[in-house]
N, C-alpha and C. Protein backbone atom coordinates (compact mmCIF):
# COMPACT_ATOMS: atom_id res chain seq x y z
N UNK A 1 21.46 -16.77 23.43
CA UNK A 1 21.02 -15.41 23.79
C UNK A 1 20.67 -14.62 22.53
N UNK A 2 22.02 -14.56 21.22
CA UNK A 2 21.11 -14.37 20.10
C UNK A 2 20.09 -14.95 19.63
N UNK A 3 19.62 -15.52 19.67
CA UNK A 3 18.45 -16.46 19.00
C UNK A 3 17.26 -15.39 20.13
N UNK A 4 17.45 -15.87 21.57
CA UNK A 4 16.47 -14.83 22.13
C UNK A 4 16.07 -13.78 21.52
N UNK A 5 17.15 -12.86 21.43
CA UNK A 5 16.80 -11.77 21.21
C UNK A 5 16.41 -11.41 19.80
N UNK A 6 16.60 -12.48 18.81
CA UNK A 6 16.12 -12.20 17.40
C UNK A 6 14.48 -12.19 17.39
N UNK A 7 14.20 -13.41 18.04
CA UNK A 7 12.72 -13.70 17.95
C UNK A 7 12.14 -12.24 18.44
N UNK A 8 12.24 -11.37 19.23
CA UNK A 8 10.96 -10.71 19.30
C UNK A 8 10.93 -9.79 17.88
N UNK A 9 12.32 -8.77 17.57
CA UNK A 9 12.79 -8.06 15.86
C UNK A 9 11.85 -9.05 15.03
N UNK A 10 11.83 -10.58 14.65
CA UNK A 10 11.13 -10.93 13.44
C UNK A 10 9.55 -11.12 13.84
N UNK A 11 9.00 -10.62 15.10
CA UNK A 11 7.94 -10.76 15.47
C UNK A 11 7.29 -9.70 15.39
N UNK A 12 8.59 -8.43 15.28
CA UNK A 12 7.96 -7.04 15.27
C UNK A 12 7.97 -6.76 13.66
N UNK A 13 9.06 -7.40 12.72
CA UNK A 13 9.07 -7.42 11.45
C UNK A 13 7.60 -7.88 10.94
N UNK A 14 7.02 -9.32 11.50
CA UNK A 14 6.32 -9.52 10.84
C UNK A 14 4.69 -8.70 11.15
N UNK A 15 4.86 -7.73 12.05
CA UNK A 15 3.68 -7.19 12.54
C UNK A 15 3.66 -6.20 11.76
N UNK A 16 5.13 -5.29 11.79
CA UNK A 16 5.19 -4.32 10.86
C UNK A 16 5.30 -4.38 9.22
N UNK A 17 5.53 -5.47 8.65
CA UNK A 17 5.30 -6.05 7.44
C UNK A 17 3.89 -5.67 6.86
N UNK A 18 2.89 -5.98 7.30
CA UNK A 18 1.16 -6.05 7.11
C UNK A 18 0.88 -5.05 6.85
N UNK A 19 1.53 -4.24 8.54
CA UNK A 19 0.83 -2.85 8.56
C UNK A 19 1.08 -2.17 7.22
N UNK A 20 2.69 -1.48 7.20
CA UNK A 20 2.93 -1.10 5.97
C UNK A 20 2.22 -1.36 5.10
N UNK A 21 1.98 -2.68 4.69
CA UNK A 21 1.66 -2.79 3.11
C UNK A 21 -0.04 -2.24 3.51
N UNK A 22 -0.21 -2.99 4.41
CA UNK A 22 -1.92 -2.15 4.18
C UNK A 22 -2.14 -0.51 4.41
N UNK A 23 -1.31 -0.13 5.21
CA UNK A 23 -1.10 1.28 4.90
C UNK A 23 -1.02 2.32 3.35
N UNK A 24 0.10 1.20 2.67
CA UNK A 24 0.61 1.50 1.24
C UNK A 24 -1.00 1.43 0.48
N UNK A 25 -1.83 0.28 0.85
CA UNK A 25 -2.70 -0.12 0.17
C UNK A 25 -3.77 1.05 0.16
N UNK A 26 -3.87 1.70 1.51
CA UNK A 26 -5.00 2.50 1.75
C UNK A 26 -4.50 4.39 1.48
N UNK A 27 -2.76 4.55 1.24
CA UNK A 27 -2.85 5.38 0.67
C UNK A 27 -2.97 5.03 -1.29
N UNK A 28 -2.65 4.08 -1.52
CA UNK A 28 -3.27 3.88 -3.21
C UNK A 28 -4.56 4.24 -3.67
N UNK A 29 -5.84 3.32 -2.24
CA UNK A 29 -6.68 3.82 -2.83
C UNK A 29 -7.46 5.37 -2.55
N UNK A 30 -6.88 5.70 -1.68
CA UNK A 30 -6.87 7.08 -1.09
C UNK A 30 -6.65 7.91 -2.96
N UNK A 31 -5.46 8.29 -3.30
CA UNK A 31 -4.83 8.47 -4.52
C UNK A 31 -5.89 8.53 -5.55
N UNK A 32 -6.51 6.71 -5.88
CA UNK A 32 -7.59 6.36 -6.55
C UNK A 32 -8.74 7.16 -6.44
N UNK A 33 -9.06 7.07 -5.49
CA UNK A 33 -10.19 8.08 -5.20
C UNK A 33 -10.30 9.26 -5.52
N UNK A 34 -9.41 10.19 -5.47
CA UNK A 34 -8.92 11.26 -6.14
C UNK A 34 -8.56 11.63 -7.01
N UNK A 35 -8.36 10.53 -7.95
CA UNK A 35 -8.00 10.51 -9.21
C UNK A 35 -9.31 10.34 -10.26
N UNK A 36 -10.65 9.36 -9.37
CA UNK A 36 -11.62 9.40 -10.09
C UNK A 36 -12.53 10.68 -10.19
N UNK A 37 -11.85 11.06 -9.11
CA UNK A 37 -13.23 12.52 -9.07
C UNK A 37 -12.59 13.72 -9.83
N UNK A 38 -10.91 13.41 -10.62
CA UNK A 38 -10.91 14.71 -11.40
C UNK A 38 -11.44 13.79 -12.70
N UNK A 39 -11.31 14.94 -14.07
CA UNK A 39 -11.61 14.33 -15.06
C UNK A 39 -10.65 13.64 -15.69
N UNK A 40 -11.33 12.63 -16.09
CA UNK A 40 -10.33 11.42 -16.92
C UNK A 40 -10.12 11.54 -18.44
N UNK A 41 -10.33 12.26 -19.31
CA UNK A 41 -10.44 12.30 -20.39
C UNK A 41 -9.28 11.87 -21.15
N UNK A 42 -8.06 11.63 -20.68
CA UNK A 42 -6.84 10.69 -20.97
C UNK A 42 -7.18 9.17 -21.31
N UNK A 43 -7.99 9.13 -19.53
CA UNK A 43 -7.91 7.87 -19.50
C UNK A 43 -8.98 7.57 -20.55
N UNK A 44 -10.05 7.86 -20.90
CA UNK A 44 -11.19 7.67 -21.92
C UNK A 44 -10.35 7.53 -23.21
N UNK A 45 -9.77 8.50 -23.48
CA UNK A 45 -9.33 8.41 -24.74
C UNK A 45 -8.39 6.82 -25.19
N UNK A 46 -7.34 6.84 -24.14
CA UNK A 46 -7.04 5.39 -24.23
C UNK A 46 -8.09 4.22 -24.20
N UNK A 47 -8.30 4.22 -23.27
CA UNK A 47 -9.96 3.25 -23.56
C UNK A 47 -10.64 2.88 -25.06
N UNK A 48 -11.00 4.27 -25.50
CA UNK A 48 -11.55 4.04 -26.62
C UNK A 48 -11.11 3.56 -27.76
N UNK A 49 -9.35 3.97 -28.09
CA UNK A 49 -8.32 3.71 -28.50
C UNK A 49 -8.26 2.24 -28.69
């Protein structure tokens, strides 16, 4: 009966696993995006550095 009832939890783990991370992924580049449109002049300077 445990074993039943584990399988659907690691079925919902592994559904909710993905999501998250692609969630995580699409607020990063969300972030990214916003980060390119202020000015970078940090980041240039390292660059050039």
């Amino acid at each position: 009966m445990h074993i039943a009832f584990s399988h659907p939890l690691w079925l919902l783990a592994l559904l909710a696993g993905p999501a998250a991370l692609t969630g995580l992924a699409w607020l990063a580049a969300l972030i990214a995006r916003i980060a390119h449109g202020m000015p970078k002049r940090n980041e240039d300077m390292v660059l050039t550095e």
